[in-house]
C-alpha atoms as a PDB file:
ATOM      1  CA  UNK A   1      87.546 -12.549 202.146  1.00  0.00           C
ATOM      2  CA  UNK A   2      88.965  -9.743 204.225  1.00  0.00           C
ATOM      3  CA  UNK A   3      90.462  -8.771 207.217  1.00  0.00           C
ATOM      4  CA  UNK A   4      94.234  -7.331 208.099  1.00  0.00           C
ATOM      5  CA  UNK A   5      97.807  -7.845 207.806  1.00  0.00           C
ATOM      6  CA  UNK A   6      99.992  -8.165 210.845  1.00  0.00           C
ATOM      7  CA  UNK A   7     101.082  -4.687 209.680  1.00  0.00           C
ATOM      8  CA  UNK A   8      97.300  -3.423 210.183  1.00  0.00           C
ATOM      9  CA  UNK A   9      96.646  -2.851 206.786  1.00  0.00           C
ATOM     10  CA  UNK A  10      93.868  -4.553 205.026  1.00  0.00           C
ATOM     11  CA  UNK A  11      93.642  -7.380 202.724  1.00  0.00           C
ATOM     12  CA  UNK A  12      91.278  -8.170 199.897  1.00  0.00           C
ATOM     13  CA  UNK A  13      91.350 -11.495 198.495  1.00  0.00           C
ATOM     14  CA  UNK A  14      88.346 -11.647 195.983  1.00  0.00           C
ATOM     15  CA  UNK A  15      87.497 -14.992 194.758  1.00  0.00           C
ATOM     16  CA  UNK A  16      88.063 -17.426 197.163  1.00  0.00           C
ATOM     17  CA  UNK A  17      86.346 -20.567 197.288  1.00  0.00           C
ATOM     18  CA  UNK A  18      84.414 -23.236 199.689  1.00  0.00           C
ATOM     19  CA  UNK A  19      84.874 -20.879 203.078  1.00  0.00           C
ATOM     20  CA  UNK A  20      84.043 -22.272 206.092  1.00  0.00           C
ATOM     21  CA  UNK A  21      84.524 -19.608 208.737  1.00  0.00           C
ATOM     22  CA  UNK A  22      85.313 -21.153 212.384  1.00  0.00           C
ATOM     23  CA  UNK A  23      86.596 -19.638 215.809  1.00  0.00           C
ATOM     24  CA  UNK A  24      85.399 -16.259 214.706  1.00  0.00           C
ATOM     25  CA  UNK A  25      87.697 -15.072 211.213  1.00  0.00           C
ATOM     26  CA  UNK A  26      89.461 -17.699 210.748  1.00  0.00           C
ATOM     27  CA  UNK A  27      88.448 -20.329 207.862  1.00  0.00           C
ATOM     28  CA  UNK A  28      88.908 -23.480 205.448  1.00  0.00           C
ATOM     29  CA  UNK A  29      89.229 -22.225 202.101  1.00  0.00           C
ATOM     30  CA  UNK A  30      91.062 -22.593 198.525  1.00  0.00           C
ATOM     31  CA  UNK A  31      94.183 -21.099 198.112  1.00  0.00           C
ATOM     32  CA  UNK A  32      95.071 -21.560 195.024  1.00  0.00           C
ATOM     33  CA  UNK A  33      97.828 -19.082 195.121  1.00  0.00           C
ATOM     34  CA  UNK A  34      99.312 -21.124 197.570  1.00  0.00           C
ATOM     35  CA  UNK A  35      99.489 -24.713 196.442  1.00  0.00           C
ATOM     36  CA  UNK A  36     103.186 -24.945 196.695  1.00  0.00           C
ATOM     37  CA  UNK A  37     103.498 -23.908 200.590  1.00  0.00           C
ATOM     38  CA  UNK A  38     100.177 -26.430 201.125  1.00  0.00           C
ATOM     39  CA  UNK A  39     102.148 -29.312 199.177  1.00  0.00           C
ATOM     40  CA  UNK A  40     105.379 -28.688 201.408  1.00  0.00           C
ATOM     41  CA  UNK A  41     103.281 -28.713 204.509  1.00  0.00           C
ATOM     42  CA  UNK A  42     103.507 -24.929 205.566  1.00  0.00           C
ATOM     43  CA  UNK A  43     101.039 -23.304 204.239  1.00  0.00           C
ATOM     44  CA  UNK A  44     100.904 -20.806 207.607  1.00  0.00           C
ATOM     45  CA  UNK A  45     104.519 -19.190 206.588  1.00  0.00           C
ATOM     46  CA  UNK A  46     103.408 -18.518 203.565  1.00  0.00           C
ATOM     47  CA  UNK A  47     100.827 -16.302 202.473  1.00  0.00           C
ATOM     48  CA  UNK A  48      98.197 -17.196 205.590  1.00  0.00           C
ATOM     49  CA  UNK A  49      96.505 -15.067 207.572  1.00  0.00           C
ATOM     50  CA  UNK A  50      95.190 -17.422 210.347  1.00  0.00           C
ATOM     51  CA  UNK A  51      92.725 -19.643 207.983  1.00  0.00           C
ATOM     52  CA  UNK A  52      93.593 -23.275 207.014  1.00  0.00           C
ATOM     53  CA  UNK A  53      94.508 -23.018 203.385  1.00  0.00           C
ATOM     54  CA  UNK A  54      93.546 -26.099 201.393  1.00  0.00           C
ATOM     55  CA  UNK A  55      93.457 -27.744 198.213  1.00  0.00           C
ATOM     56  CA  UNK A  56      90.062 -26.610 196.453  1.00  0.00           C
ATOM     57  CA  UNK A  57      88.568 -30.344 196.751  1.00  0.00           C
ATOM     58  CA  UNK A  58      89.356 -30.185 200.670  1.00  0.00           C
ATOM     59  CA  UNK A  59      88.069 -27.289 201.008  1.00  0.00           C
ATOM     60  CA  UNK A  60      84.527 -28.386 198.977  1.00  0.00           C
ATOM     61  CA  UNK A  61      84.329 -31.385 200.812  1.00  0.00           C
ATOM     62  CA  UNK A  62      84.262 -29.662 204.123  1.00  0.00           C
ATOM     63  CA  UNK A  63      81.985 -27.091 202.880  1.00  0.00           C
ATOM     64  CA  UNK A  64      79.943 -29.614 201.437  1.00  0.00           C
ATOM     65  CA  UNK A  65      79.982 -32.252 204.562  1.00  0.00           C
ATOM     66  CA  UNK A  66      80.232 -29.550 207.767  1.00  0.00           C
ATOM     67  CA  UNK A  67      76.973 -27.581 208.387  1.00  0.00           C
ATOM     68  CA  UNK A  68      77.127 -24.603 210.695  1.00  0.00           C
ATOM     69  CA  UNK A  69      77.740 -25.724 214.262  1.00  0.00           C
ATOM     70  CA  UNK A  70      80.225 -28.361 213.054  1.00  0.00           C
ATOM     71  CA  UNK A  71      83.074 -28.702 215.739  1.00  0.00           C
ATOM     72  CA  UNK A  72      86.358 -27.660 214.869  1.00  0.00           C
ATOM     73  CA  UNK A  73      89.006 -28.155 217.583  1.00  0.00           C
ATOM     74  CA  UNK A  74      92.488 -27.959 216.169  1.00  0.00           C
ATOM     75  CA  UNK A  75      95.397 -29.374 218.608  1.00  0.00           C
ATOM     76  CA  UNK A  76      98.538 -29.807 217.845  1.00  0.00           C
ATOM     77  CA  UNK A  77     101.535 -27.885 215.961  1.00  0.00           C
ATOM     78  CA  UNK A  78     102.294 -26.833 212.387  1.00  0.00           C
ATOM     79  CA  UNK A  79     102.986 -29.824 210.463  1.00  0.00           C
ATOM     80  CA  UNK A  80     106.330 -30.399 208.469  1.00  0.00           C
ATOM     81  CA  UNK A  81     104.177 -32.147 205.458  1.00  0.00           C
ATOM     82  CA  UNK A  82     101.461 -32.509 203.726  1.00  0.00           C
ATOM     83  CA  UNK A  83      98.543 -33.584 205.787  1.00  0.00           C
ATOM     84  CA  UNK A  84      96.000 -34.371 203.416  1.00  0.00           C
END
């Protein structure tokens, strides 16, 4: 995956797992470097750049169950726990 930081540089994250890109850049995908901010339900203020970051068998299952075309509308605001 790659794309920019809100600085403007870019970003390289080599690796990642089970992406399923919607709305353009943004995704579902693993983030195992980021289990701790997905566990405490803010995964967004903590090492996101837009995508939903998920637990790797979330992020399979979509992959897995979600062919391209799938709807994705996402409503709502950051949640204050986990959501899984």
């Amino acid at each position: 995956m790659r794309g920019l930081n809100d600085d403007g540089t870019p970003y390289l994250s080599k690796g990642v797992k089970w992406v399923s890109y919607f709305n353009g850049g943004e995704g579902f995908h693993t983030a195992n470097w980021n289990y701790a901010a997905i566990a405490s339900g803010d995964p967004a203020h903590y090492g996101s750049h837009g995508c939903v970051n998920m637990y790797e068998q979330d992020a399979e299952w979509i992959y897995q169950n979600c062919p391209k075309g799938t709807l994705v509308q996402v409503t709502g605001t950051q949640p204050t726990a986990p959501v899984r």
